[in-house]
PDB file of N, CA and C in Angstrom:
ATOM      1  N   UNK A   1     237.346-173.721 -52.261  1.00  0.00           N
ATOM      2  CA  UNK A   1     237.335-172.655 -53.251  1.00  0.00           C
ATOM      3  C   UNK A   1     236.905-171.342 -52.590  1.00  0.00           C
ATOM      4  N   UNK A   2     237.344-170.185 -52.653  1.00  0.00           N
ATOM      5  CA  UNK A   2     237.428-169.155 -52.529  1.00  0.00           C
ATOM      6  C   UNK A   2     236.362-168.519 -53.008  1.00  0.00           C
ATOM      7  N   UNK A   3     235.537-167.584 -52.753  1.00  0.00           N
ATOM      8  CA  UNK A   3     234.389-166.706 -53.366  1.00  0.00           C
ATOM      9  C   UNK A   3     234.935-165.749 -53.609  1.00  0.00           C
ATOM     10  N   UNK A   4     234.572-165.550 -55.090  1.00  0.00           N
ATOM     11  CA  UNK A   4     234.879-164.192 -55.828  1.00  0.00           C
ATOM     12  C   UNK A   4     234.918-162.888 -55.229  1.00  0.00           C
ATOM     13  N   UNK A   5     233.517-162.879 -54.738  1.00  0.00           N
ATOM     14  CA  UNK A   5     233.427-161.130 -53.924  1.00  0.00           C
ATOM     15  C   UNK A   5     232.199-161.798 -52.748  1.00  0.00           C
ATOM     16  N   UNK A   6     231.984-161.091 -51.766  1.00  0.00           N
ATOM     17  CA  UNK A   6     230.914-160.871 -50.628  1.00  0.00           C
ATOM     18  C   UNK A   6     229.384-160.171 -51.213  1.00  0.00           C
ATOM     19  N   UNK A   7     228.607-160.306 -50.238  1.00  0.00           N
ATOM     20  CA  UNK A   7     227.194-160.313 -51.035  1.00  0.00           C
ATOM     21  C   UNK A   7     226.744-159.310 -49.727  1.00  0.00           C
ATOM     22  N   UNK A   8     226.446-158.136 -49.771  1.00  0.00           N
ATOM     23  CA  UNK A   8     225.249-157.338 -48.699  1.00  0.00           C
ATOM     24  C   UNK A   8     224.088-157.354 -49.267  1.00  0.00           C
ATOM     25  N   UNK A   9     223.148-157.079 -48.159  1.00  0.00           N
ATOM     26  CA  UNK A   9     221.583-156.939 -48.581  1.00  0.00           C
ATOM     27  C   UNK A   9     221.622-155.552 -48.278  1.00  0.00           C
ATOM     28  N   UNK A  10     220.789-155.076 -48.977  1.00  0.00           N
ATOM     29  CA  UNK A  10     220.386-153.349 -48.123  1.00  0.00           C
ATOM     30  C   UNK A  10     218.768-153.491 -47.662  1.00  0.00           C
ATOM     31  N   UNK A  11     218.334-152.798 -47.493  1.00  0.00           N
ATOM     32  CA  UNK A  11     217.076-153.258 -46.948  1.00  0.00           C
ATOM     33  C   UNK A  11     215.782-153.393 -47.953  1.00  0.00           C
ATOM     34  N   UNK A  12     215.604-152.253 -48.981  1.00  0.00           N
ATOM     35  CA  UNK A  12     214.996-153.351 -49.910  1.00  0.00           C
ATOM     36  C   UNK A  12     214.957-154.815 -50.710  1.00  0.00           C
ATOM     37  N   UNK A  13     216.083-154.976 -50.325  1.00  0.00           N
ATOM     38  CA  UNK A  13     216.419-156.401 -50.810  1.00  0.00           C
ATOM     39  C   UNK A  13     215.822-157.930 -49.402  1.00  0.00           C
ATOM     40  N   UNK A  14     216.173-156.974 -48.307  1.00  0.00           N
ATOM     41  CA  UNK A  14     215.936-157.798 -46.839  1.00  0.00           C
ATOM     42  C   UNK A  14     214.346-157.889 -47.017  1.00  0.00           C
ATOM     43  N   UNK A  15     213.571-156.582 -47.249  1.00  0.00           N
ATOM     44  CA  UNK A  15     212.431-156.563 -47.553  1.00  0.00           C
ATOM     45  C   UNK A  15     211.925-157.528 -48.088  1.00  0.00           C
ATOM     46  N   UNK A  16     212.048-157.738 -49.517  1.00  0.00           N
ATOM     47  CA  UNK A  16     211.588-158.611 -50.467  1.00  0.00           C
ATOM     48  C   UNK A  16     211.588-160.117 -50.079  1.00  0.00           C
ATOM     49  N   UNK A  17     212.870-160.471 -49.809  1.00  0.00           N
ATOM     50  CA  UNK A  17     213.254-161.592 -49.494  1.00  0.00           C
ATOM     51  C   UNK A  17     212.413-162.073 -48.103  1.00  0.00           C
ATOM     52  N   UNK A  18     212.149-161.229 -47.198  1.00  0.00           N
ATOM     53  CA  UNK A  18     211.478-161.913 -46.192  1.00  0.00           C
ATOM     54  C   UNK A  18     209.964-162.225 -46.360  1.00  0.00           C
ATOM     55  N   UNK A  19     209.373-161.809 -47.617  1.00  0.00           N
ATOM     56  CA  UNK A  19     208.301-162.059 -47.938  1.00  0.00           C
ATOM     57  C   UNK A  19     207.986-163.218 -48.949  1.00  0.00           C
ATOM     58  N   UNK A  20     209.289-164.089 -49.330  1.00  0.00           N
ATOM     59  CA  UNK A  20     209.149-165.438 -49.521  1.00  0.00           C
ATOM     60  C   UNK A  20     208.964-166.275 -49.216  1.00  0.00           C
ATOM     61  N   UNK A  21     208.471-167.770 -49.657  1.00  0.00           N
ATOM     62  CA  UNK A  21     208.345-168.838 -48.644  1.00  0.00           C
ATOM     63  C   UNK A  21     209.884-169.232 -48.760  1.00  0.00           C
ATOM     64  N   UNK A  22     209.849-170.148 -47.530  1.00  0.00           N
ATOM     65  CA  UNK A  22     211.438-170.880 -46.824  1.00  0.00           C
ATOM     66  C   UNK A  22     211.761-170.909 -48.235  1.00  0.00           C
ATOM     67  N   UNK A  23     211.086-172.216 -49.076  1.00  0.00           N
ATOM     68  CA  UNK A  23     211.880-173.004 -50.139  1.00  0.00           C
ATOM     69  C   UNK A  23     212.830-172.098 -51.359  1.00  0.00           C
ATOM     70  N   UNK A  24     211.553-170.747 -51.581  1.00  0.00           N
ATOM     71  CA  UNK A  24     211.738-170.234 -52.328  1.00  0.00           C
ATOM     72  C   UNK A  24     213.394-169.418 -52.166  1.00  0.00           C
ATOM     73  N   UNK A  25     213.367-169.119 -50.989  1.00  0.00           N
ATOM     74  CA  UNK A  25     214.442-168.466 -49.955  1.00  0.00           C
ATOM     75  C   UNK A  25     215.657-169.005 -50.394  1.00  0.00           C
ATOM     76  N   UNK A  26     215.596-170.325 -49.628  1.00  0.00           N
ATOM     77  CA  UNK A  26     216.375-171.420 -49.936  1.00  0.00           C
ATOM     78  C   UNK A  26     217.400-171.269 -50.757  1.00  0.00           C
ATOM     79  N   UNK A  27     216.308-172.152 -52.240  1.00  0.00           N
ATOM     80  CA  UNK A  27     216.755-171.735 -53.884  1.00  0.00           C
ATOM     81  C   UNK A  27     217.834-170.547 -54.086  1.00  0.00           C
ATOM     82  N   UNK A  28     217.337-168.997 -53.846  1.00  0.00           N
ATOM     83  CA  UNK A  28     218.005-168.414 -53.821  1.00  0.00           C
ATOM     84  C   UNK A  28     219.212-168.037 -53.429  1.00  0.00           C
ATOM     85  N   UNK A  29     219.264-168.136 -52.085  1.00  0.00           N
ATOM     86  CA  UNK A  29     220.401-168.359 -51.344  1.00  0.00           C
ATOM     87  C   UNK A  29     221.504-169.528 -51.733  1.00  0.00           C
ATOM     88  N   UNK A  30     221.087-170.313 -52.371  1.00  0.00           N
ATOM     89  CA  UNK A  30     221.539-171.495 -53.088  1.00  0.00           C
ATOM     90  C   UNK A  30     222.397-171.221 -54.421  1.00  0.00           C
ATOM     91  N   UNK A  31     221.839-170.586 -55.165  1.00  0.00           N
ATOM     92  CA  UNK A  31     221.877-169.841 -56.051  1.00  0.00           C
ATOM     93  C   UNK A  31     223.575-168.261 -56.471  1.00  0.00           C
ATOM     94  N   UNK A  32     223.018-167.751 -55.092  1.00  0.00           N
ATOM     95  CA  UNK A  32     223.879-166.711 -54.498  1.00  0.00           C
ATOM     96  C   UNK A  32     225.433-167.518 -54.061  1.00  0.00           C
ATOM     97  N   UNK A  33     225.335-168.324 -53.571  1.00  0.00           N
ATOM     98  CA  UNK A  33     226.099-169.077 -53.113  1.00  0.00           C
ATOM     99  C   UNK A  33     227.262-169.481 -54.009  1.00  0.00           C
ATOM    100  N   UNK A  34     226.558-170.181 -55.227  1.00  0.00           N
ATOM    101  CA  UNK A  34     227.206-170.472 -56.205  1.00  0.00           C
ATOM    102  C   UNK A  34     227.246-169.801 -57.627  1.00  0.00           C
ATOM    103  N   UNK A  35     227.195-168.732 -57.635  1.00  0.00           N
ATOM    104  CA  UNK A  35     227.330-167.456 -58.244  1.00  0.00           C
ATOM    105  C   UNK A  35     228.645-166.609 -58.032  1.00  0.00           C
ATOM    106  N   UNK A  36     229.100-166.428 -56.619  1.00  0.00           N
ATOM    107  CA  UNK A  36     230.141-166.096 -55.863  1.00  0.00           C
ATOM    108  C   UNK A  36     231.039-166.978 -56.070  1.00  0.00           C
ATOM    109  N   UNK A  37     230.759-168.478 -56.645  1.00  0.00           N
ATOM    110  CA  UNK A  37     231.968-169.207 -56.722  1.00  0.00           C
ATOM    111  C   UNK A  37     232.339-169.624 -58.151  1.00  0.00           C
ATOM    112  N   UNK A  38     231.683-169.421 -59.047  1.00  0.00           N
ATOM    113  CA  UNK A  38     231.589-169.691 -61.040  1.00  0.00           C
ATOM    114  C   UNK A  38     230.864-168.879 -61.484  1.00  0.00           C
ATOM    115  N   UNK A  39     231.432-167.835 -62.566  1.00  0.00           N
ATOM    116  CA  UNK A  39     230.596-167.461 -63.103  1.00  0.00           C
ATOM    117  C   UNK A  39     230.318-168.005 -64.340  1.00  0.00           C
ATOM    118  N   UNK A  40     228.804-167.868 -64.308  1.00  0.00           N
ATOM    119  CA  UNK A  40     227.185-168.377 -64.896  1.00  0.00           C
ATOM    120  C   UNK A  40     226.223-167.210 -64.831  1.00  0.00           C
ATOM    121  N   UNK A  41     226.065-166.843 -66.561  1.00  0.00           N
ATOM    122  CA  UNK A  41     225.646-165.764 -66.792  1.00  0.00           C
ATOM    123  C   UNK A  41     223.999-166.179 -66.802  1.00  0.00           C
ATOM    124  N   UNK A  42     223.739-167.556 -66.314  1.00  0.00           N
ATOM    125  CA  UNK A  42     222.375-167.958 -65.978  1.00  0.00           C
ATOM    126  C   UNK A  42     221.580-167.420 -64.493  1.00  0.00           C
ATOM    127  N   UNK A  43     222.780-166.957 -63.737  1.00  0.00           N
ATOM    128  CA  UNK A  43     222.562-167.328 -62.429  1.00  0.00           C
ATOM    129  C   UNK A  43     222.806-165.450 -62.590  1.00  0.00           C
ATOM    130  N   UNK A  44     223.942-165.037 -62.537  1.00  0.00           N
ATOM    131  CA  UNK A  44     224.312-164.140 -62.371  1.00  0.00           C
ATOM    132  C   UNK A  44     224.562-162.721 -64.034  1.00  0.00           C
ATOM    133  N   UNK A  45     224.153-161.862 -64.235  1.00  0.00           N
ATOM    134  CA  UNK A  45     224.127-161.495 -65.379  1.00  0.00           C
ATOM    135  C   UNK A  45     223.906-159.839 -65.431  1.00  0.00           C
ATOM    136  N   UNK A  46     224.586-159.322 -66.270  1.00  0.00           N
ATOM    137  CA  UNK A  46     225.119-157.827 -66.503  1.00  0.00           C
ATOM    138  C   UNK A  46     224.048-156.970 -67.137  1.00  0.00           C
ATOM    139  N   UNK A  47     222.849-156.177 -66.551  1.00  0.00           N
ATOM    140  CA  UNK A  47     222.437-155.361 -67.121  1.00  0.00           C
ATOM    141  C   UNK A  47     222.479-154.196 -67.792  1.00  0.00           C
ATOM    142  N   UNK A  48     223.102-153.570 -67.371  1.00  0.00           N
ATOM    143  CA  UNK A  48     223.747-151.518 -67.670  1.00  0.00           C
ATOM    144  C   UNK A  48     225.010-151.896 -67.387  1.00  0.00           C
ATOM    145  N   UNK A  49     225.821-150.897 -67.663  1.00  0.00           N
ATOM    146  CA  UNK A  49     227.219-150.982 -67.153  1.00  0.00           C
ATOM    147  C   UNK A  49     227.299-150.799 -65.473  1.00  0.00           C
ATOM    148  N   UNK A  50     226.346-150.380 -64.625  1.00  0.00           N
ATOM    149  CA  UNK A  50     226.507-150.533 -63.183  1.00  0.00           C
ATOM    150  C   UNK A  50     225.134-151.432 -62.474  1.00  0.00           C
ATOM    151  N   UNK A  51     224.631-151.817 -63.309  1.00  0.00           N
ATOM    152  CA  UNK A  51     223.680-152.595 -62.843  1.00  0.00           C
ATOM    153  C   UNK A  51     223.570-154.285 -63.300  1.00  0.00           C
ATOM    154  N   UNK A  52     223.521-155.208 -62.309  1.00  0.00           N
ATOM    155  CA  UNK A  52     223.752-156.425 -62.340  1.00  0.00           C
ATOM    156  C   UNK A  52     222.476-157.312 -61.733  1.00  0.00           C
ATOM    157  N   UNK A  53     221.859-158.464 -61.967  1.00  0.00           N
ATOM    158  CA  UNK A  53     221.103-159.059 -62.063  1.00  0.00           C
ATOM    159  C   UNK A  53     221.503-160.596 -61.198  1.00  0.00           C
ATOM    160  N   UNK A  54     220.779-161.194 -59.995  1.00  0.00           N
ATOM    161  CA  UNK A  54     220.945-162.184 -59.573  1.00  0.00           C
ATOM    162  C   UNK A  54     219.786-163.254 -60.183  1.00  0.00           C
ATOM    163  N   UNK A  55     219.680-164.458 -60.587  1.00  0.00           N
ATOM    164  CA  UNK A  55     218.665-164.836 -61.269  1.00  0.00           C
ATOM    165  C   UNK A  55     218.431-166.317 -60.788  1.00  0.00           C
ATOM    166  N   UNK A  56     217.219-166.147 -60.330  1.00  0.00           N
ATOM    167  CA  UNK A  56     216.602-167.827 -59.829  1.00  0.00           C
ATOM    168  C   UNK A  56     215.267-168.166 -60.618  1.00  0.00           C
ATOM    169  N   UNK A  57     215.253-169.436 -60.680  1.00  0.00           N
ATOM    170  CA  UNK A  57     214.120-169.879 -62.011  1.00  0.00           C
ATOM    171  C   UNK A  57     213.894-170.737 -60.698  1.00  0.00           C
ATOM    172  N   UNK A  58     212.453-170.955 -60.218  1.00  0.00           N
ATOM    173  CA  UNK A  58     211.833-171.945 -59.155  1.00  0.00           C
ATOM    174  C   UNK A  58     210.519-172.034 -59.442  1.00  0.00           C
ATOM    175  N   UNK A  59     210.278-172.760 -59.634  1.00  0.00           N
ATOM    176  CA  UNK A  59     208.588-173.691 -59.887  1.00  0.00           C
ATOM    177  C   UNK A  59     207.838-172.400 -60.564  1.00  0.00           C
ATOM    178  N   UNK A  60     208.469-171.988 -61.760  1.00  0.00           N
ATOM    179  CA  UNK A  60     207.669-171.186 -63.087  1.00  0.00           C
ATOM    180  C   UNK A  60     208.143-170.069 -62.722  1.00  0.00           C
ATOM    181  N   UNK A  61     208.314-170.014 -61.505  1.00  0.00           N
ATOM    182  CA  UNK A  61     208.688-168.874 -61.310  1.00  0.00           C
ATOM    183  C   UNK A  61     210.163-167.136 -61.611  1.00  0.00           C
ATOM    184  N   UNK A  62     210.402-166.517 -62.079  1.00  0.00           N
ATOM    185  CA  UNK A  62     211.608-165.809 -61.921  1.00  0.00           C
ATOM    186  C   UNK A  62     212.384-164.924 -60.760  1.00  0.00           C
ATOM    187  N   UNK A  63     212.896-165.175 -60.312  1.00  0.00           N
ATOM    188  CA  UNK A  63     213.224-164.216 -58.912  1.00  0.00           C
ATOM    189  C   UNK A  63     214.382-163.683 -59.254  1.00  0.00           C
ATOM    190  N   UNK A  64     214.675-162.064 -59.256  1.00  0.00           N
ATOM    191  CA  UNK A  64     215.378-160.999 -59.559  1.00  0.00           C
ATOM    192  C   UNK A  64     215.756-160.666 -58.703  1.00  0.00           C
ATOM    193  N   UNK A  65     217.239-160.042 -58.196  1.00  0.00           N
ATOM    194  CA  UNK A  65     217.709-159.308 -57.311  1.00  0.00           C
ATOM    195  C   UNK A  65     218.353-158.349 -57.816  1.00  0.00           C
ATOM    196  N   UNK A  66     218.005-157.683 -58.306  1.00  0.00           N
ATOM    197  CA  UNK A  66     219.639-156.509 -58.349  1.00  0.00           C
ATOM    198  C   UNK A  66     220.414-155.980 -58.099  1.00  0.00           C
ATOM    199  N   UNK A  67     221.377-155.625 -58.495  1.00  0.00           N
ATOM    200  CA  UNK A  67     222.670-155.317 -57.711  1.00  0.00           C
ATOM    201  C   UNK A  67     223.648-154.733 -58.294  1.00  0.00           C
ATOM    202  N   UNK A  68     224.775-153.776 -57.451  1.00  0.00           N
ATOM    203  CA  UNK A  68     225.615-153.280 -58.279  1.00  0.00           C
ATOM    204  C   UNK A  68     226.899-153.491 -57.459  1.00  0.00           C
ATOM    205  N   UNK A  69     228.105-153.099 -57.923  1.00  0.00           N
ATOM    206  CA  UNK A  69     229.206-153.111 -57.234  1.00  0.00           C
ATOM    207  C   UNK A  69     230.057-152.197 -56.741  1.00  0.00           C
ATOM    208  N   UNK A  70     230.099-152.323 -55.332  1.00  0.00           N
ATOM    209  CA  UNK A  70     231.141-151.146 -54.715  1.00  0.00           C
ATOM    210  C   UNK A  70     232.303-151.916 -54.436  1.00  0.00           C
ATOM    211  N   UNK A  71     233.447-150.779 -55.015  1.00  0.00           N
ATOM    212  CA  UNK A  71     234.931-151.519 -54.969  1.00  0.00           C
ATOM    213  C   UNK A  71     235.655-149.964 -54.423  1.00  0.00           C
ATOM    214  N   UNK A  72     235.338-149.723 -53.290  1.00  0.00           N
ATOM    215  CA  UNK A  72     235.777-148.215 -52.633  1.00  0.00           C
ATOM    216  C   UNK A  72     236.484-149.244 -51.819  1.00  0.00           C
ATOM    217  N   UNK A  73     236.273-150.314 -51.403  1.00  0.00           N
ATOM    218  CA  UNK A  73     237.220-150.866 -50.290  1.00  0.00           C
ATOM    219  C   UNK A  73     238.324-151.924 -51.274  1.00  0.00           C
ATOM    220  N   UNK A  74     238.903-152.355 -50.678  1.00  0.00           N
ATOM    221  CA  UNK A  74     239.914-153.123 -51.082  1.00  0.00           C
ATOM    222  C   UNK A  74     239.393-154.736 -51.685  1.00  0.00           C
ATOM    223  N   UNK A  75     238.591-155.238 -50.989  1.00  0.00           N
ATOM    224  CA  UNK A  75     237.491-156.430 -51.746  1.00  0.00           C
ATOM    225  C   UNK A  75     236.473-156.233 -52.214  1.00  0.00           C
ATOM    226  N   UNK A  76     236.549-156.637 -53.139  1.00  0.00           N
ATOM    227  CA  UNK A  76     235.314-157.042 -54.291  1.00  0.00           C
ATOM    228  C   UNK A  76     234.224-157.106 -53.523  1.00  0.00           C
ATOM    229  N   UNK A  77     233.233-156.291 -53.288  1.00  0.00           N
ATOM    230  CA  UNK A  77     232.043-156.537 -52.848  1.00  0.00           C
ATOM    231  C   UNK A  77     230.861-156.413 -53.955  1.00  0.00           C
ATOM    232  N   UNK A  78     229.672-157.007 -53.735  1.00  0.00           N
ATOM    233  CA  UNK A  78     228.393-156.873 -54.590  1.00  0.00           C
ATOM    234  C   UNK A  78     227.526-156.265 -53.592  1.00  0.00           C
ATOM    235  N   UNK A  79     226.715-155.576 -53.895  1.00  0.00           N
ATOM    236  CA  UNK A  79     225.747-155.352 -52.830  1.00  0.00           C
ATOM    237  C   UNK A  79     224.303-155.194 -53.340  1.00  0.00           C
ATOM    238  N   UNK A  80     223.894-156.261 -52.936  1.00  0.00           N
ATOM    239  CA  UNK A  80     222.386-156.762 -53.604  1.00  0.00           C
ATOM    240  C   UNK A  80     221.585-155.674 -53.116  1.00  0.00           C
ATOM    241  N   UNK A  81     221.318-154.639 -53.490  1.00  0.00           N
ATOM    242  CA  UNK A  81     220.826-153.635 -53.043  1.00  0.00           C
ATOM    243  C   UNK A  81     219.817-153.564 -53.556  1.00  0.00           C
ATOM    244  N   UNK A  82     219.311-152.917 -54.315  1.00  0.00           N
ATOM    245  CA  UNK A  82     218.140-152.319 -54.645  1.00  0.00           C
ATOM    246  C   UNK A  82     216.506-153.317 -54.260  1.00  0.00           C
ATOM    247  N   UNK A  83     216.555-154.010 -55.038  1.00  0.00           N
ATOM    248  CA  UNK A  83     215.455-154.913 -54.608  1.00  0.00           C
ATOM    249  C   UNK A  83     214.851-156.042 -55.660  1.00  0.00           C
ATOM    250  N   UNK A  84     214.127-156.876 -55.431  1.00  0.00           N
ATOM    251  CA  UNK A  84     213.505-158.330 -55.829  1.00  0.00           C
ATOM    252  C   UNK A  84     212.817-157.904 -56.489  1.00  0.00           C
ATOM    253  N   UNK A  85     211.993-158.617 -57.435  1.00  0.00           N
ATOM    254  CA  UNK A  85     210.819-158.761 -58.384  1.00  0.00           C
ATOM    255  C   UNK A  85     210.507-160.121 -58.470  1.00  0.00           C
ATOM    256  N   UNK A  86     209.414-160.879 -58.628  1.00  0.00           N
ATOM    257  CA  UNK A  86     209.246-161.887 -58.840  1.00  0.00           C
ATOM    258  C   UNK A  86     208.537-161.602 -60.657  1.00  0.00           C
ATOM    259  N   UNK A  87     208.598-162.703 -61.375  1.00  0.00           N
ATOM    260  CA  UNK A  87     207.944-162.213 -62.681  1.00  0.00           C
ATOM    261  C   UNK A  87     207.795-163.882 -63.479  1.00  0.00           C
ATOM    262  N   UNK A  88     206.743-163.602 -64.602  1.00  0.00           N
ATOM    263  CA  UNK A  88     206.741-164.906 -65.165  1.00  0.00           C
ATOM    264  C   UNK A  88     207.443-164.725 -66.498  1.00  0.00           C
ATOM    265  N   UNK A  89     208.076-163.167 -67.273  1.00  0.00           N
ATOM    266  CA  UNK A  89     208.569-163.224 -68.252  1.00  0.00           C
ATOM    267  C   UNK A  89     210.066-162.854 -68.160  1.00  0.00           C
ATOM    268  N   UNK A  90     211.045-163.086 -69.349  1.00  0.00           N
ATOM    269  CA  UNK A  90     212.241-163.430 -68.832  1.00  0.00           C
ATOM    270  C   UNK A  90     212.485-161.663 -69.113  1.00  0.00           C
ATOM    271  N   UNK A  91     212.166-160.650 -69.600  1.00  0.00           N
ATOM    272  CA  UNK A  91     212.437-159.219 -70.480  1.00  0.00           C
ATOM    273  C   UNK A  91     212.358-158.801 -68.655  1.00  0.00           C
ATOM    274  N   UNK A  92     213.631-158.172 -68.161  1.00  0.00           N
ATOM    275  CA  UNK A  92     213.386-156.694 -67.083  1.00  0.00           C
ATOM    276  C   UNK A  92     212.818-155.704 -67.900  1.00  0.00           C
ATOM    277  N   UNK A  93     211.809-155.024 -66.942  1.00  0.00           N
ATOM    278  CA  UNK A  93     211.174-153.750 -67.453  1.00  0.00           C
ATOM    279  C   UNK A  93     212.609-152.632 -67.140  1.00  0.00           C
ATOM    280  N   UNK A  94     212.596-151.602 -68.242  1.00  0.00           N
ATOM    281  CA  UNK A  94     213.493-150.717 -68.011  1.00  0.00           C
ATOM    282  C   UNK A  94     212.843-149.450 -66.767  1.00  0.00           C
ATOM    283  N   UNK A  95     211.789-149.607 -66.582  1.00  0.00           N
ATOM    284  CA  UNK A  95     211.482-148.960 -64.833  1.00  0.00           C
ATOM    285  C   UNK A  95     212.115-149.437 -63.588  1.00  0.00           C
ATOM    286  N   UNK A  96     212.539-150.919 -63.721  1.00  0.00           N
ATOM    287  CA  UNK A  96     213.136-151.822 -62.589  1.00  0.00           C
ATOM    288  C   UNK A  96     214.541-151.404 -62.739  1.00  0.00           C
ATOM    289  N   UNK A  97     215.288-151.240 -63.652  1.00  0.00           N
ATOM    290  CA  UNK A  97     216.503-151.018 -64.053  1.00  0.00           C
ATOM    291  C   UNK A  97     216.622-149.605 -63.631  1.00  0.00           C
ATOM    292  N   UNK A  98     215.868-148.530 -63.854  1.00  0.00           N
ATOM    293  CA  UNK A  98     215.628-147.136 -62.883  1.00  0.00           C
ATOM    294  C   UNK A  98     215.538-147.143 -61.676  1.00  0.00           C
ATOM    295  N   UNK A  99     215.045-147.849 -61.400  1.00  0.00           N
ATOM    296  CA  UNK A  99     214.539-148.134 -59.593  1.00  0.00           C
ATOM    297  C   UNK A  99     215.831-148.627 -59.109  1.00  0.00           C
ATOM    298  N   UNK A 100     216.801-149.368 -59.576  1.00  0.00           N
ATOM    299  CA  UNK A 100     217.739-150.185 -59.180  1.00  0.00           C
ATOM    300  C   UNK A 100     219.146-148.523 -59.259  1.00  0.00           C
ATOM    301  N   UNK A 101     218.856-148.198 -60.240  1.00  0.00           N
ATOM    302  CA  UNK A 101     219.936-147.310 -60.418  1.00  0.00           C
ATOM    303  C   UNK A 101     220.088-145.907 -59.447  1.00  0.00           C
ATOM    304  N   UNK A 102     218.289-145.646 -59.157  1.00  0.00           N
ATOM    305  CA  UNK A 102     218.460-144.976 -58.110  1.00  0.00           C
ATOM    306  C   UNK A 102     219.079-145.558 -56.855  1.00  0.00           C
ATOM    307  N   UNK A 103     218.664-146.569 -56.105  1.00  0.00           N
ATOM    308  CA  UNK A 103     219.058-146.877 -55.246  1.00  0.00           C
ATOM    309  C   UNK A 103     220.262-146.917 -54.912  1.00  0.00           C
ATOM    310  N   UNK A 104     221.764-147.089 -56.175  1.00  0.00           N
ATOM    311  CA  UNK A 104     222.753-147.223 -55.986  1.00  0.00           C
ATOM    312  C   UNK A 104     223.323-146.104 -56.019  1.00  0.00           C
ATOM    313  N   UNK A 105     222.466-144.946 -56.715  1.00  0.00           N
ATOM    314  CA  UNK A 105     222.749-143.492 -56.372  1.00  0.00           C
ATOM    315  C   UNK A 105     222.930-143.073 -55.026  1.00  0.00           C
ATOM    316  N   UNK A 106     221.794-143.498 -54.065  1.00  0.00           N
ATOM    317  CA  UNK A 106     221.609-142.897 -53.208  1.00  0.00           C
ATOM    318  C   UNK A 106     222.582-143.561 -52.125  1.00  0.00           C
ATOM    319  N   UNK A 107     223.105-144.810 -52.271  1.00  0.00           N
ATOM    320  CA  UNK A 107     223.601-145.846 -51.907  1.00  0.00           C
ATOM    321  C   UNK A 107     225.038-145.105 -51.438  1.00  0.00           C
ATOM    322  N   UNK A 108     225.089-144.508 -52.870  1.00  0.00           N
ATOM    323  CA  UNK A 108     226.893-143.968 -52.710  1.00  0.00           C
ATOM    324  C   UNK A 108     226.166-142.585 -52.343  1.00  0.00           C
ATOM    325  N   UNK A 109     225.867-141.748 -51.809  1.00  0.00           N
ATOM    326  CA  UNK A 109     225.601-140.711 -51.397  1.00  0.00           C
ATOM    327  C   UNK A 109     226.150-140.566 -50.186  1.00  0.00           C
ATOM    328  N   UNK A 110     225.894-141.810 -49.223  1.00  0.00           N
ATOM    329  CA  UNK A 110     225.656-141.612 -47.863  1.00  0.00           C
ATOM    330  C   UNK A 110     227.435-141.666 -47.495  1.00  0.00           C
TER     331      UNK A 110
END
């Protein structure tokens, strides 16, 4: 099976993520994996009209990635850009959803 679109990190996202343990890592990447191949609005899920949500549930835990999509090239790309949150409630704060939107501002700037 074919994957929907490709996945970049930008560096707040590399950030976050390297400050997990392996397992937690793992999960995610696990997660990402099969997100790209079915969509599952459990896993993967639409915040704003340019802002998108990667979603892992691991031992109580919530792990957030956000992300938006650049389609300037010819494939479907996602680009997990902005950055992680870990959290114990399921509500995004609408500050994270700011933080995310800048980043994709600045994202397409360059």
């Amino acid at each position: 099976m074919k994957p929907k679109f490709e996945v970049v990190f930008l560096e707040q996202a590399i950030d976050f993520m390297s400050k997990l343990d392996a397992k937690a890592k793992k999960k995610i990447y696990y997660n990402l994996d099969k997100a790209k191949l079915q969509n599952d609005p459990k896993l993967f899920k639409k915040l704003t009209d340019d802002i998108w949500e990667f979603r892992t549930l691991y031992q109580g835990f919530q792990y957030r990635l956000f992300a938006f999509w650049d389609k300037t090239d010819k494939s479907e790309t996602l680009v997990l850009s902005t950055h992680g949150i870990i959290k114990k409630v399921s509500k995004v704060t609408k500050a994270e959803i700011e933080k995310a939107m800048k980043i994709r501002a600045e994202y397409f700037e360059q």
